[in-house]
Protein backbone atom coordinates (compact mmCIF):
# COMPACT_ATOMS: atom_id res chain seq x y z
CA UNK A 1 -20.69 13.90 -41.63
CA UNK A 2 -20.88 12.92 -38.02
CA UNK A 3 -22.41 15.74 -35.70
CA UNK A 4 -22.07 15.60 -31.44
CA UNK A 5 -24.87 17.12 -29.45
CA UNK A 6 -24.38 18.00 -25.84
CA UNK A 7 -26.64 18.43 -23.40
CA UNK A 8 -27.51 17.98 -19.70
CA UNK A 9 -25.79 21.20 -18.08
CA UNK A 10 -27.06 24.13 -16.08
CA UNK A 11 -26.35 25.66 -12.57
CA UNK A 12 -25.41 23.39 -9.72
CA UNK A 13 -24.77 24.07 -6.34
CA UNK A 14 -20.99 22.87 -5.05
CA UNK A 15 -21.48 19.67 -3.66
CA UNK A 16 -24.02 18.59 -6.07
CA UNK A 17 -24.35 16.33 -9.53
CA UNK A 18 -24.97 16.79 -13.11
CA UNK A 19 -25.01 14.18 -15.99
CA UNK A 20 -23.98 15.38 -19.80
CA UNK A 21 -25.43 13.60 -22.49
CA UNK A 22 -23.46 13.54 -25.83
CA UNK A 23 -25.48 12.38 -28.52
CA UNK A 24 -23.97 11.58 -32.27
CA UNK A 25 -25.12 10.84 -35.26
CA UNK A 26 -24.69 8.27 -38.13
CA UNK A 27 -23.88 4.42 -37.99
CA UNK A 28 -20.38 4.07 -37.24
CA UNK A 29 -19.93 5.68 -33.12
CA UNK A 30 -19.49 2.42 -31.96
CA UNK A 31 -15.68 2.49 -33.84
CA UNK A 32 -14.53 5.37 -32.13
CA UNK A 33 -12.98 6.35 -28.67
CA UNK A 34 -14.96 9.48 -27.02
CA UNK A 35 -13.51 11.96 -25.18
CA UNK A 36 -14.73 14.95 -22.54
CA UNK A 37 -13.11 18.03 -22.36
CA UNK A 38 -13.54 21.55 -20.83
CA UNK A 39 -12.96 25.26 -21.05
CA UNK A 40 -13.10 27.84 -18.72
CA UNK A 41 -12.72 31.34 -19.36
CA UNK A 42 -9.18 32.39 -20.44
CA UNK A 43 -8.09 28.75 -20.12
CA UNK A 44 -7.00 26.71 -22.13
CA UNK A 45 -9.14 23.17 -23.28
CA UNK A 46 -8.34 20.66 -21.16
CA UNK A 47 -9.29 16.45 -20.99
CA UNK A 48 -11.32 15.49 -18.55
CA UNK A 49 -12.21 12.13 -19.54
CA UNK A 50 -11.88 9.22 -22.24
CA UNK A 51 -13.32 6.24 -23.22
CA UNK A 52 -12.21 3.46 -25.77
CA UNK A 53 -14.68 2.83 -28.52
CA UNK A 54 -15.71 -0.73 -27.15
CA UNK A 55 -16.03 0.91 -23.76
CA UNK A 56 -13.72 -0.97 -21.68
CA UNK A 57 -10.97 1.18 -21.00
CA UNK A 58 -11.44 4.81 -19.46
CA UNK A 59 -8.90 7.81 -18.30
CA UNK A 60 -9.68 10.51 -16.39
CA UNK A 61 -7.80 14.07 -15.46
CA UNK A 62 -6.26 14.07 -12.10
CA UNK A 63 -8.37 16.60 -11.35
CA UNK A 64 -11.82 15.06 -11.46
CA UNK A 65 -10.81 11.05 -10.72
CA UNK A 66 -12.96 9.72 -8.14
CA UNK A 67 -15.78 12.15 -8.76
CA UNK A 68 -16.71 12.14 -12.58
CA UNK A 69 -17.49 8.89 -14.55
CA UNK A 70 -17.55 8.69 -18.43
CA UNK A 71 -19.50 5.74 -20.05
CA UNK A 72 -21.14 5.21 -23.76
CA UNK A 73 -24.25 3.06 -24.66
CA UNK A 74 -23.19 2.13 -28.71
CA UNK A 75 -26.88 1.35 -28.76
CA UNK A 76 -27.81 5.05 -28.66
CA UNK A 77 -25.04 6.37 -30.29
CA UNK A 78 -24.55 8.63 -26.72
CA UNK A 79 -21.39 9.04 -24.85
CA UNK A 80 -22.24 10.19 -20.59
CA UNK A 81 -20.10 11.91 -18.01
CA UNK A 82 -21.49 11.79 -14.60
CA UNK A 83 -20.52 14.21 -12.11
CA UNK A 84 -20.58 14.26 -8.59
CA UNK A 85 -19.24 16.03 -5.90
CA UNK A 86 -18.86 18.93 -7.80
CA UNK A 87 -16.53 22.39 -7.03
CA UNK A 88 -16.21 25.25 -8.59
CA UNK A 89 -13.07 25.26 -9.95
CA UNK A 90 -15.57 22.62 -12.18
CA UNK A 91 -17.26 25.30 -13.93
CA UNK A 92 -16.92 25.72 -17.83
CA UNK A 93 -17.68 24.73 -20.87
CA UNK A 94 -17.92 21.04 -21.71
CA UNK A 95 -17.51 19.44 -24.72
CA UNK A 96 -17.54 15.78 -26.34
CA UNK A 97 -15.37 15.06 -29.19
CA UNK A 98 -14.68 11.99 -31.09
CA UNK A 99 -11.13 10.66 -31.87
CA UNK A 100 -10.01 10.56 -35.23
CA UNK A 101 -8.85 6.98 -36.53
CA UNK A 102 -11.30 3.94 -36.16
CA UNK A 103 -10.63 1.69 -32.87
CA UNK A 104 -7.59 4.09 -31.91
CA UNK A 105 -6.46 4.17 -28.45
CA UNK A 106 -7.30 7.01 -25.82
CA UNK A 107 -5.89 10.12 -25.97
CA UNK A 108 -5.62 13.17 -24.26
CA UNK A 109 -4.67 16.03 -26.50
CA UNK A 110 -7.62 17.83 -28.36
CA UNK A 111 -5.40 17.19 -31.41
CA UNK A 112 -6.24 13.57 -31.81
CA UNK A 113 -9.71 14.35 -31.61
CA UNK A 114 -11.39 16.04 -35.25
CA UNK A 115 -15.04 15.97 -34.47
CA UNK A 116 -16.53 18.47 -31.58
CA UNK A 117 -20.09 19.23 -30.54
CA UNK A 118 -20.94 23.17 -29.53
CA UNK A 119 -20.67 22.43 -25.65
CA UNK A 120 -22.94 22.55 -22.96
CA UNK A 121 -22.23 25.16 -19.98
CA UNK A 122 -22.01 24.03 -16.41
CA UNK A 123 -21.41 26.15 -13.73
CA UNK A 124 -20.78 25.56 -9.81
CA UNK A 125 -21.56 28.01 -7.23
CA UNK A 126 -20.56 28.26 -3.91
């Protein structure tokens, strides 16, 4: 069975940068799209970013285009989100997920996604 591993969050100053790290395991990563997605307290999960499983295409929430980038190395089985400029409003808990169905398209409901890692926190201060 496939497991995710986050990692790569902490405190951050507004303004500033983080990079997550989503590593998976087994032989077969390379067939799926990745996703990003976040929860803040008393929210609900929401998408912040996909990516196709041959890495070419990419979709990102309104909320966090032109400041967060998602990219994948199928080399190392590890999926990235690099964030910059960061605000607040940023802070919760991140997760990576993988989509179910080999070579599907992007999606961006947490119900086309069956595989989850435990989340790394990241939190913003002003």
């Amino acid at each position: 069975q496939v497991q995710l591993g986050e990692s790569g969050g902490g405190l951050v100053q507004a303004g500033g940068s983080l990079r997550l790290s989503c590593a998976a395991s087994g032989r077969t990563f390379s067939r799926y799209a990745m996703a990003w997605f976040r929860q803040a307290p008393g929210k609900e999960r929401e998408f912040v970013a996909g990516i196709s499983w041959i890495g070419s295409i990419t979709s990102y929430a309104d909320s966090v285009k032109g400041r967060f980038t998602i990219s994948r190395d199928n080399t190392k089985n590890t999926v990235y989100l690099q964030m910059n400029s960061l605000k607040t409003e940023d802070t919760a808990l991140y997760y990576c997920a993988r989509r179910f169905g080999e070579r599907s398209g992007l999606a961006s409901s947490p119900s086309f996604y069956d595989t989850w890692g435990q989340g790394t926190q990241v939190t913003v201060s002003s």
